[in-house]
Protein backbone atom coordinates (compact mmCIF):
# COMPACT_ATOMS: atom_id res chain seq x y z
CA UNK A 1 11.27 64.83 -48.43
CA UNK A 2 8.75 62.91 -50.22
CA UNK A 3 5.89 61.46 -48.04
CA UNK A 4 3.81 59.98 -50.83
CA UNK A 5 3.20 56.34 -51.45
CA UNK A 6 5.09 54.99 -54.45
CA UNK A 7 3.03 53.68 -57.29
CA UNK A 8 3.28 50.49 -56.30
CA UNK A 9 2.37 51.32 -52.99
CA UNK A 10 -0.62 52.63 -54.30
CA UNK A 11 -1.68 49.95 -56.52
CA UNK A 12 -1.42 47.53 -53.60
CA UNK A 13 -4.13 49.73 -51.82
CA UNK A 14 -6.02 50.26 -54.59
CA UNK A 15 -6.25 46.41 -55.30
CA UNK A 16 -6.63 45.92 -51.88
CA UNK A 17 -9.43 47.96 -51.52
CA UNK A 18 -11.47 47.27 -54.25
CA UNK A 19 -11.15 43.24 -53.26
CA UNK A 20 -12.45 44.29 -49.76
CA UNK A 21 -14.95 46.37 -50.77
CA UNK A 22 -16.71 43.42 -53.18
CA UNK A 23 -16.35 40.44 -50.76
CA UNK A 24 -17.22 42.03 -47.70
CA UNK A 25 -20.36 44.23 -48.22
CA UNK A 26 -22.44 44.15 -45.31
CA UNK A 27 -24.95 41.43 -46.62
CA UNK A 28 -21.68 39.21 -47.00
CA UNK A 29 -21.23 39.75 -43.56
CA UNK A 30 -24.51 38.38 -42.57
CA UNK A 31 -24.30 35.70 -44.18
CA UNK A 32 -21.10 34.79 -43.05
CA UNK A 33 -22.72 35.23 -39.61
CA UNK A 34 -25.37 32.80 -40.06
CA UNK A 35 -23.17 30.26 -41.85
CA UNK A 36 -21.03 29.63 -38.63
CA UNK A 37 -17.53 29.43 -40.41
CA UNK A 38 -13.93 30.51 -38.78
CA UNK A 39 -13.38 32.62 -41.76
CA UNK A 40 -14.40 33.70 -44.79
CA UNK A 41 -12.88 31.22 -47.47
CA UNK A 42 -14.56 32.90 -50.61
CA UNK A 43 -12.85 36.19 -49.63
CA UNK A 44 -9.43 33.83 -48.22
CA UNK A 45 -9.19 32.19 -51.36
CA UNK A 46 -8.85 35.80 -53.34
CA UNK A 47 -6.66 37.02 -50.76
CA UNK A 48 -4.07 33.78 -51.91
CA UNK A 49 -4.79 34.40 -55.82
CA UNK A 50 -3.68 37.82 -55.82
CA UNK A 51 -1.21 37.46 -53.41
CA UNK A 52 -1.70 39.38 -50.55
CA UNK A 53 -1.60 36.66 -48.05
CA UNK A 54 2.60 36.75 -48.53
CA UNK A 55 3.36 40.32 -49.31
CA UNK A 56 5.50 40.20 -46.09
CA UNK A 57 7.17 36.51 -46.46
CA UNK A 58 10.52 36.96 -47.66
CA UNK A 59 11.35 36.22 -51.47
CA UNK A 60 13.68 33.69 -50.73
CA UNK A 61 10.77 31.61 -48.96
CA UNK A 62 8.68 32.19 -51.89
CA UNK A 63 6.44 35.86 -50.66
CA UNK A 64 6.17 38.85 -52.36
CA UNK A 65 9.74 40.22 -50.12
CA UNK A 66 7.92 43.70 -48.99
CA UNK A 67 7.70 45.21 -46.25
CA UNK A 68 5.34 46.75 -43.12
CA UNK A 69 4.12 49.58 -45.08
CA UNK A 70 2.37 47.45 -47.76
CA UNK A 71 0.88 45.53 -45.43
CA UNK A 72 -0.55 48.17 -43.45
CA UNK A 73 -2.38 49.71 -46.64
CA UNK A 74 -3.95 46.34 -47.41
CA UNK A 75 -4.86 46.02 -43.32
CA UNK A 76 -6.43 49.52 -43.46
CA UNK A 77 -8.54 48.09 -46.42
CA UNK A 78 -9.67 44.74 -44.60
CA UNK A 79 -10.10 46.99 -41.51
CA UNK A 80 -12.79 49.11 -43.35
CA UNK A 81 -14.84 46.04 -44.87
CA UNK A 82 -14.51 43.92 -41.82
CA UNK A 83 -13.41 41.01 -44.27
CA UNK A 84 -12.43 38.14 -41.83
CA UNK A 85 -9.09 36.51 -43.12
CA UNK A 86 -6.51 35.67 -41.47
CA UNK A 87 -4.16 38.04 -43.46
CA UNK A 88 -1.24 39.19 -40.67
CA UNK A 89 -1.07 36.64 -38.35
CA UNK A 90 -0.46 34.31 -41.27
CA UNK A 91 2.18 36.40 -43.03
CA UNK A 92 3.52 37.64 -39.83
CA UNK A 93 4.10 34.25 -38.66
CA UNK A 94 5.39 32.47 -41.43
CA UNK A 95 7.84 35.88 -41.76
CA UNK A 96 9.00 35.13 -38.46
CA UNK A 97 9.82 31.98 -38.86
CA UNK A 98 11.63 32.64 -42.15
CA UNK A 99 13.79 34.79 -39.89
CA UNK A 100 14.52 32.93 -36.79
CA UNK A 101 13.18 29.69 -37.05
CA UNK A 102 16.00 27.99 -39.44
CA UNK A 103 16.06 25.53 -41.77
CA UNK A 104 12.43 24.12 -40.45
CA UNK A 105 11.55 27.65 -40.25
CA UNK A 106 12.48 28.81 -44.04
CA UNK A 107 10.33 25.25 -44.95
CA UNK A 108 7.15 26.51 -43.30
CA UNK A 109 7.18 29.89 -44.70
CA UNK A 110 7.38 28.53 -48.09
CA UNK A 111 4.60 25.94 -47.48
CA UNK A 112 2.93 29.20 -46.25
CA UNK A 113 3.65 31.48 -48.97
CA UNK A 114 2.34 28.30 -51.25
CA UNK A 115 -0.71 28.24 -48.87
CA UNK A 116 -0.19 24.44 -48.28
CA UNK A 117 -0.77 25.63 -44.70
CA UNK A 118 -2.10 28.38 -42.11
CA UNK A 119 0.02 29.34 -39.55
CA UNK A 120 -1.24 32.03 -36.48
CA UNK A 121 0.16 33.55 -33.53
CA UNK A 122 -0.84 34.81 -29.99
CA UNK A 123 1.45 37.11 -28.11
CA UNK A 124 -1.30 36.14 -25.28
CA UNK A 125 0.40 37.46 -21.55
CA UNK A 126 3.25 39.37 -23.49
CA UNK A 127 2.40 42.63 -21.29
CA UNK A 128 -0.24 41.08 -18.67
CA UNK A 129 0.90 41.63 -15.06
CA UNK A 130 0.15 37.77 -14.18
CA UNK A 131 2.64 37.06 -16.72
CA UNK A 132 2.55 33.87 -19.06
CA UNK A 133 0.58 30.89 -18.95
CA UNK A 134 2.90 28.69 -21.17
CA UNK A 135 5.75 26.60 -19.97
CA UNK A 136 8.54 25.24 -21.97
CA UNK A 137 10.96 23.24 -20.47
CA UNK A 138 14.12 21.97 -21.50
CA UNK A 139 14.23 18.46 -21.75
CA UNK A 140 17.56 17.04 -23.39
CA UNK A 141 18.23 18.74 -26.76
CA UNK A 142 14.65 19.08 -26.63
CA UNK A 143 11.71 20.93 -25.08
CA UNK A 144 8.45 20.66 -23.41
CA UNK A 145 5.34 22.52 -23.50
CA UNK A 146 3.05 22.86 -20.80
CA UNK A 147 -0.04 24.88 -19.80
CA UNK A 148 -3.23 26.79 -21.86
CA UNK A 149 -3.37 29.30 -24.05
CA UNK A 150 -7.05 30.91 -24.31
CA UNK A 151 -8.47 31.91 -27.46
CA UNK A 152 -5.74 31.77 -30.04
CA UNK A 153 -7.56 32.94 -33.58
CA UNK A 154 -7.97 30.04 -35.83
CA UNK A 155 -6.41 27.92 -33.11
CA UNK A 156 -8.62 24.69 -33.96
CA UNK A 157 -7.91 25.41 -38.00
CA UNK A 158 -4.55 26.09 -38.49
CA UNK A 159 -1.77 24.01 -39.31
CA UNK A 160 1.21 25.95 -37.41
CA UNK A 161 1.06 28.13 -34.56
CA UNK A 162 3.59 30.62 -32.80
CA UNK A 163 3.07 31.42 -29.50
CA UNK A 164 4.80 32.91 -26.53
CA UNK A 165 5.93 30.82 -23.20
CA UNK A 166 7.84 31.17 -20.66
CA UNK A 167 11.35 29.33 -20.57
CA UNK A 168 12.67 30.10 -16.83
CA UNK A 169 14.94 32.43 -19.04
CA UNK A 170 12.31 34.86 -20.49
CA UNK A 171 9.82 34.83 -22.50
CA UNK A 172 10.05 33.37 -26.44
CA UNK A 173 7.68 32.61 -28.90
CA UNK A 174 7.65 28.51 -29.75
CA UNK A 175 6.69 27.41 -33.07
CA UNK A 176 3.87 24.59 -32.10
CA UNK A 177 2.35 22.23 -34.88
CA UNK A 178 -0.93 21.94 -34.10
CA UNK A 179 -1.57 18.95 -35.82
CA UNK A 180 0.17 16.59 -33.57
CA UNK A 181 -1.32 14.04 -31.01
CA UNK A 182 -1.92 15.53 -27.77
CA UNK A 183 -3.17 18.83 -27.77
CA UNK A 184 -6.53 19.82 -26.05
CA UNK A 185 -8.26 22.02 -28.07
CA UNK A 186 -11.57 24.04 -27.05
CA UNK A 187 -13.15 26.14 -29.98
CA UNK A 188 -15.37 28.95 -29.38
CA UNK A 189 -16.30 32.76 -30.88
CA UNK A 190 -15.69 36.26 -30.43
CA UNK A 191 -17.94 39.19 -30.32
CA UNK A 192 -16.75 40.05 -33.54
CA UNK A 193 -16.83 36.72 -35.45
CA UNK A 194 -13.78 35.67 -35.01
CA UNK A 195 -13.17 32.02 -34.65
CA UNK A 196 -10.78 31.16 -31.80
CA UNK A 197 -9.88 27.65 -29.40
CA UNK A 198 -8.29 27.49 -26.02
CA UNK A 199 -5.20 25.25 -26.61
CA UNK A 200 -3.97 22.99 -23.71
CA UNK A 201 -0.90 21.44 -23.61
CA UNK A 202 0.74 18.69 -21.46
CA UNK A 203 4.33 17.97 -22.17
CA UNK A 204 4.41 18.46 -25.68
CA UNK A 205 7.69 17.36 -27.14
CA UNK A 206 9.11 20.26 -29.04
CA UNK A 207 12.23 20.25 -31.08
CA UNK A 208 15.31 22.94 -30.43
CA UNK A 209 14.95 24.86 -33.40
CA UNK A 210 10.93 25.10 -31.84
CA UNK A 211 12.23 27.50 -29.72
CA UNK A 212 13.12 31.05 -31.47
CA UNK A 213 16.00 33.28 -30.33
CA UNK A 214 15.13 36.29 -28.12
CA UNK A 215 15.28 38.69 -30.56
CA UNK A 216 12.44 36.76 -32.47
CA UNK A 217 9.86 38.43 -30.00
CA UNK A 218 10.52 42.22 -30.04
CA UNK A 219 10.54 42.28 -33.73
CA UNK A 220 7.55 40.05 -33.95
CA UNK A 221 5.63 42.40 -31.33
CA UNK A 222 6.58 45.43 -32.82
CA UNK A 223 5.51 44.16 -36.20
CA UNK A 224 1.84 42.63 -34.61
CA UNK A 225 1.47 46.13 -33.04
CA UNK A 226 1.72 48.03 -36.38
CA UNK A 227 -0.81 45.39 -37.81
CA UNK A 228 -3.68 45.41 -35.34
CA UNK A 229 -3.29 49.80 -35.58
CA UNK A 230 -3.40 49.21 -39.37
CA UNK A 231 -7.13 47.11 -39.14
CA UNK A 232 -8.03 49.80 -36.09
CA UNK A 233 -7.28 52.51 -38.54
CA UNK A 234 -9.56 51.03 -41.39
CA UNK A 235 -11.92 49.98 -38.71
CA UNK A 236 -12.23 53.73 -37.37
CA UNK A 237 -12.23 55.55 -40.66
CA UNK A 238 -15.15 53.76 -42.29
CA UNK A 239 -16.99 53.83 -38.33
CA UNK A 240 -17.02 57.33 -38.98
CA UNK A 241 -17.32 57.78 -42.45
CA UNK A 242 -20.79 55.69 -41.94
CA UNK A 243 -21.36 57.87 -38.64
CA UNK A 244 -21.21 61.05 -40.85
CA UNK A 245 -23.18 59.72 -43.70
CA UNK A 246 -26.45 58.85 -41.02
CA UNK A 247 -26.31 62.52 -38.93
CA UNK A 248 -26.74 63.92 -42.40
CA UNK A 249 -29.90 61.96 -42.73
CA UNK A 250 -31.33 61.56 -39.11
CA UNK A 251 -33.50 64.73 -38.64
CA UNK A 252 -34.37 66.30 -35.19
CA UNK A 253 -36.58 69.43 -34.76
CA UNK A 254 -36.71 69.59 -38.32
CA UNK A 255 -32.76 69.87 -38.83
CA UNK A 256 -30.40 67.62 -39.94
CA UNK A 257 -28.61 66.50 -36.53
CA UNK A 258 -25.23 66.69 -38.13
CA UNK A 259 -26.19 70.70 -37.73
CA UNK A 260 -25.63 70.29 -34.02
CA UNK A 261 -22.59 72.23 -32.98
CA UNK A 262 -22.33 69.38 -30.12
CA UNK A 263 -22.52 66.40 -32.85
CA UNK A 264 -20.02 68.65 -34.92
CA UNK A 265 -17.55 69.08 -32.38
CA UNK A 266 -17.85 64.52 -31.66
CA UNK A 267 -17.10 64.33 -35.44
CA UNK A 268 -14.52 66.46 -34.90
CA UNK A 269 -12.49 65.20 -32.25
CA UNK A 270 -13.19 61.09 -33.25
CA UNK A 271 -11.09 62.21 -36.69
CA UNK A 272 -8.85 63.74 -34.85
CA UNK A 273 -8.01 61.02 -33.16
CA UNK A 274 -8.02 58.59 -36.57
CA UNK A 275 -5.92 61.17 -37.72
CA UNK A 276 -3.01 61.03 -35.05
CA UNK A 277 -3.00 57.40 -35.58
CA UNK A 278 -2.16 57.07 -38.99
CA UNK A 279 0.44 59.71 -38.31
CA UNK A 280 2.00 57.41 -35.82
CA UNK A 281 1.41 54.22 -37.69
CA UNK A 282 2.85 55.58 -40.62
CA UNK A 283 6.01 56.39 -38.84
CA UNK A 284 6.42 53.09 -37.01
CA UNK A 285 5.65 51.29 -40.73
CA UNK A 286 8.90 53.53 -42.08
CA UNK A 287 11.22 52.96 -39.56
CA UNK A 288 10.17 48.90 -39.37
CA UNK A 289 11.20 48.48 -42.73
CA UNK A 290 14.11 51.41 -42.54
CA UNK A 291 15.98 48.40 -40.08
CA UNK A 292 15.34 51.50 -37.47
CA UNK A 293 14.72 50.36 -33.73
CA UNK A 294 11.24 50.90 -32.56
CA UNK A 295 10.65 50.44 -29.52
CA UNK A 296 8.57 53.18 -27.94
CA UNK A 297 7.35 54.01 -31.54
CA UNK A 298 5.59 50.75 -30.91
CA UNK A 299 4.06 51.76 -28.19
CA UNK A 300 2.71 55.29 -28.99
CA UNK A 301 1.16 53.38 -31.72
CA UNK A 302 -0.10 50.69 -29.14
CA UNK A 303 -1.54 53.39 -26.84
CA UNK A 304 -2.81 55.37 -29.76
CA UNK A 305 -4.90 52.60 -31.78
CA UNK A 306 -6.50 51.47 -28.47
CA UNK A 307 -7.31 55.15 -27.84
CA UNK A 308 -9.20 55.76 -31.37
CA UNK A 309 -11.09 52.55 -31.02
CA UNK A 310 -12.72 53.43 -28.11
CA UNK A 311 -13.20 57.45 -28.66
CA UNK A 312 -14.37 56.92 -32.50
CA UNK A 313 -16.82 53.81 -31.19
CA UNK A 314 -18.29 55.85 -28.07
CA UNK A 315 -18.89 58.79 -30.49
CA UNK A 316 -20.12 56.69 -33.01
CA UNK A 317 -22.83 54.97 -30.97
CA UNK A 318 -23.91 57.93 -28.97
CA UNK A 319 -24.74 59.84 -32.10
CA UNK A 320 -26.48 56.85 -33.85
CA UNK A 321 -28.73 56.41 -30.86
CA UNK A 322 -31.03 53.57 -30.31
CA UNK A 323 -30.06 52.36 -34.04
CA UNK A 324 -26.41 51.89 -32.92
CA UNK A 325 -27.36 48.48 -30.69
CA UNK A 326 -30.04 47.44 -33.15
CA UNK A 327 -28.16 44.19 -34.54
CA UNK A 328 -30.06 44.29 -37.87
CA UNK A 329 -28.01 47.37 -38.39
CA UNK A 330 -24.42 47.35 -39.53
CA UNK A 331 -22.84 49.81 -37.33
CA UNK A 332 -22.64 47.46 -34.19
CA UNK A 333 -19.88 45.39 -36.30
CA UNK A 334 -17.57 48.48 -36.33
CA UNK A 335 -17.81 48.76 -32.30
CA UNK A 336 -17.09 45.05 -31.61
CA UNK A 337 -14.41 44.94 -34.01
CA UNK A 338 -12.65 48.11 -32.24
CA UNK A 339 -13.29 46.47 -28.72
CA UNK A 340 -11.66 43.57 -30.07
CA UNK A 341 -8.54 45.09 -30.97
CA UNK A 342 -8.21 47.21 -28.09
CA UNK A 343 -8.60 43.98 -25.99
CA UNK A 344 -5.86 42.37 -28.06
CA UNK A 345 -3.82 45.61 -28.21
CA UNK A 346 -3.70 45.33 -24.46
CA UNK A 347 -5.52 48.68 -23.55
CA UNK A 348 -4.33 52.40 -23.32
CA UNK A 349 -3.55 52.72 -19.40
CA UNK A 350 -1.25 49.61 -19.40
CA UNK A 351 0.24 50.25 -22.52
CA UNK A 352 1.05 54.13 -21.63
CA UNK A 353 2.73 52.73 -18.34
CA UNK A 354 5.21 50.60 -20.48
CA UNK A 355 5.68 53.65 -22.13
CA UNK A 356 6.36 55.67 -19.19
CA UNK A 357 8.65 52.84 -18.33
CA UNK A 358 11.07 53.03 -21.40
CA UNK A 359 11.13 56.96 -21.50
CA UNK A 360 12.43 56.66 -17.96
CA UNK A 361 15.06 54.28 -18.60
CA UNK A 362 16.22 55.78 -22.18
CA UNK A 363 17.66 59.28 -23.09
CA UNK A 364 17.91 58.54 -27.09
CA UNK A 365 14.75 58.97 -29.00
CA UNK A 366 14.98 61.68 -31.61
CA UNK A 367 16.51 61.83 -34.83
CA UNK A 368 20.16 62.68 -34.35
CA UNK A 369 20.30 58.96 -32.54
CA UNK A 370 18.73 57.34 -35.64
CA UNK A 371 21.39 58.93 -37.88
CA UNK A 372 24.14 57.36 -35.48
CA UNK A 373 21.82 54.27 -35.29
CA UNK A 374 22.22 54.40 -39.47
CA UNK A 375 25.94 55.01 -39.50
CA UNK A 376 26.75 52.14 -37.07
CA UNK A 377 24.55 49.35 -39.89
């Protein structure tokens, strides 16, 4: 078997990487910082010219037609450079709603594609054990939308927004346009930088279609999961690259710390861990665009990516010392993006439980069941 990248593959990482690497050096990032803007349009704007904000939209809604495993390359690359875009929650959604959301669906993701508009998403309560704080309600052939959603990234900028309530049927995700009358909107910042708003809402008239089917959310969860691991992975790797790159320089009793068999065996075990993530990742990435189900591949990943971000950060900081919380230097931004994620990924001990949950209920995981799973398509 061949487990290389193809060379297109590879030219989408290497494009990726290089645009990354020149738009978000770390005195971009400061300066982004003190300019107080949701995102970073300069590096946005080259993001849309080359294309990488629709690798994922489907051709037939005007995007690039390919598939998880190109966009995890380019996410490992953003991931690294910190670059502040709102790269998979755009192409994510609008892929979505090319999917599931019909005719008004296929129109947004080619406004999208066209970048005429900026759609996000928040899977916000999809595995919290106080459960959803979204209401939709039918009302006629309609519906209506009631209650907040808390910090939803880019929520006071974007144009289109999917986002996950409960119907009194289960949860789905509702397309919302966040430009109409009505909606309470409360804007605020992460740690990280991230621009988000608190969005309130109080019978907002949705349409039918505003509603997706069911099977809208597993596939959009899985594919969110595989995302946020892709940016944890490039957020990890260059953590430690920089980690390794200062305990060669920072001197103790006249040695080179990074000559500590204790700071050895840290390094060690925090690319270990980055290691067993991509492993995973890569897997989930195949079998989401093999048509494979991936269900608990999902969640190893999950558990995994919120794993690495906190054992690469903690080892990270430790070794840097007093440096590591000095905010004039640049390794801080690597911890508070990896805290983000991990918040957003849910956490390790919940998702591991979910885990537990589905190996308990189902006796086909392995390969012999993906070769029926294959012969049944």
């Amino acid at each position: 078997m061949d487990f290389q990248l193809s060379e297109d593959q590879r030219a989408i990482a290497d494009m990726a990487g290089s645009l990354f690497a020149d738009l978000g050096t770390d005195e971009r990032l400061r300066a982004f910082d003190a300019a107080g803007e949701p995102y970073m349009a300069d590096l946005w704007a080259k993001c849309v010219e080359t294309g990488l904000h629709s690798l994922a939209i489907p051709e037939e809604a005007g995007g690039s037609g390919l598939g998880m495993t190109e966009l995890m390359l380019v996410l490992e690359a953003q991931g690294r450079s910190l670059g502040q875009v709102p790269l998979w929650r755009h192409q994510l959604g609008a892929a979505t709603l090319a999917r599931f959301g019909g005719a008004e669906g296929a129109e947004i993701a080619a406004a999208a594609a066209e970048s005429k508009l900026l759609i996000t998403l928040s899977l916000d309560g999809a595995a919290r054990a106080e459960g959803i704080a979204l209401r939709a309600r039918r009302d006629g052939e309609g519906w209506l939308l009631d209650g907040l959603v808390r910090a939803v990234p880019l929520g006071a900028e974007a144009c289109r927004a999917l986002l996950l309530a409960d119907t009194g049927e289960g949860p789905r995700l509702v397309s919302v346009d966040l430009r109409a009358d009505g909606i309470g909107k409360l804007a605020g910042v992460l740690t990280h930088g991230e621009a988000v708003a608190d969005l309130r809402f109080d019978g907002l008239r949705l349409t039918a279609a505003a509603v997706l089917p069911q099977a809208a959310l597993p596939w959009l969860e899985q594919r969110a999961i595989a995302a946020l691991a892709a940016l944890q992975l490039g957020v990890s790797s260059e953590q430690l690259s920089r980690t390794v790159a200062y305990i060669n320089e920072r001197r103790q009793f006249d040695r080179a710390i990074a000559t500590f068999q204790a700071v050895q065996m840290s390094m060690a075990d925090a690319r270990i861990a980055i290691e067993a993530l991509r492993s995973v990742l890569w897997q989930l990435v195949y079998r989401l665009d093999a048509g494979l189900p991936s269900p608990s591949e999902a969640l190893a990943v999950k558990y995994l990516a919120a794993e690495c971000g906190h054992l690469v950060g903690h080892k990270a900081q430790h070794v840097h010392g007093g440096i590591g919380v000095d905010l004039t230097y640049p390794i801080h931004r690597y911890l508070y993006w990896s805290r983000a994620l991990g918040i957003t990924l849910g956490g390790s001990a919940a998702t591991l439980e979910r885990l537990g949950d589905w190996l308990a209920n189902n006796d086909k995981l392995g390969w012999k069941y993906d070769l029926e799973e294959q012969q049944a398509l």
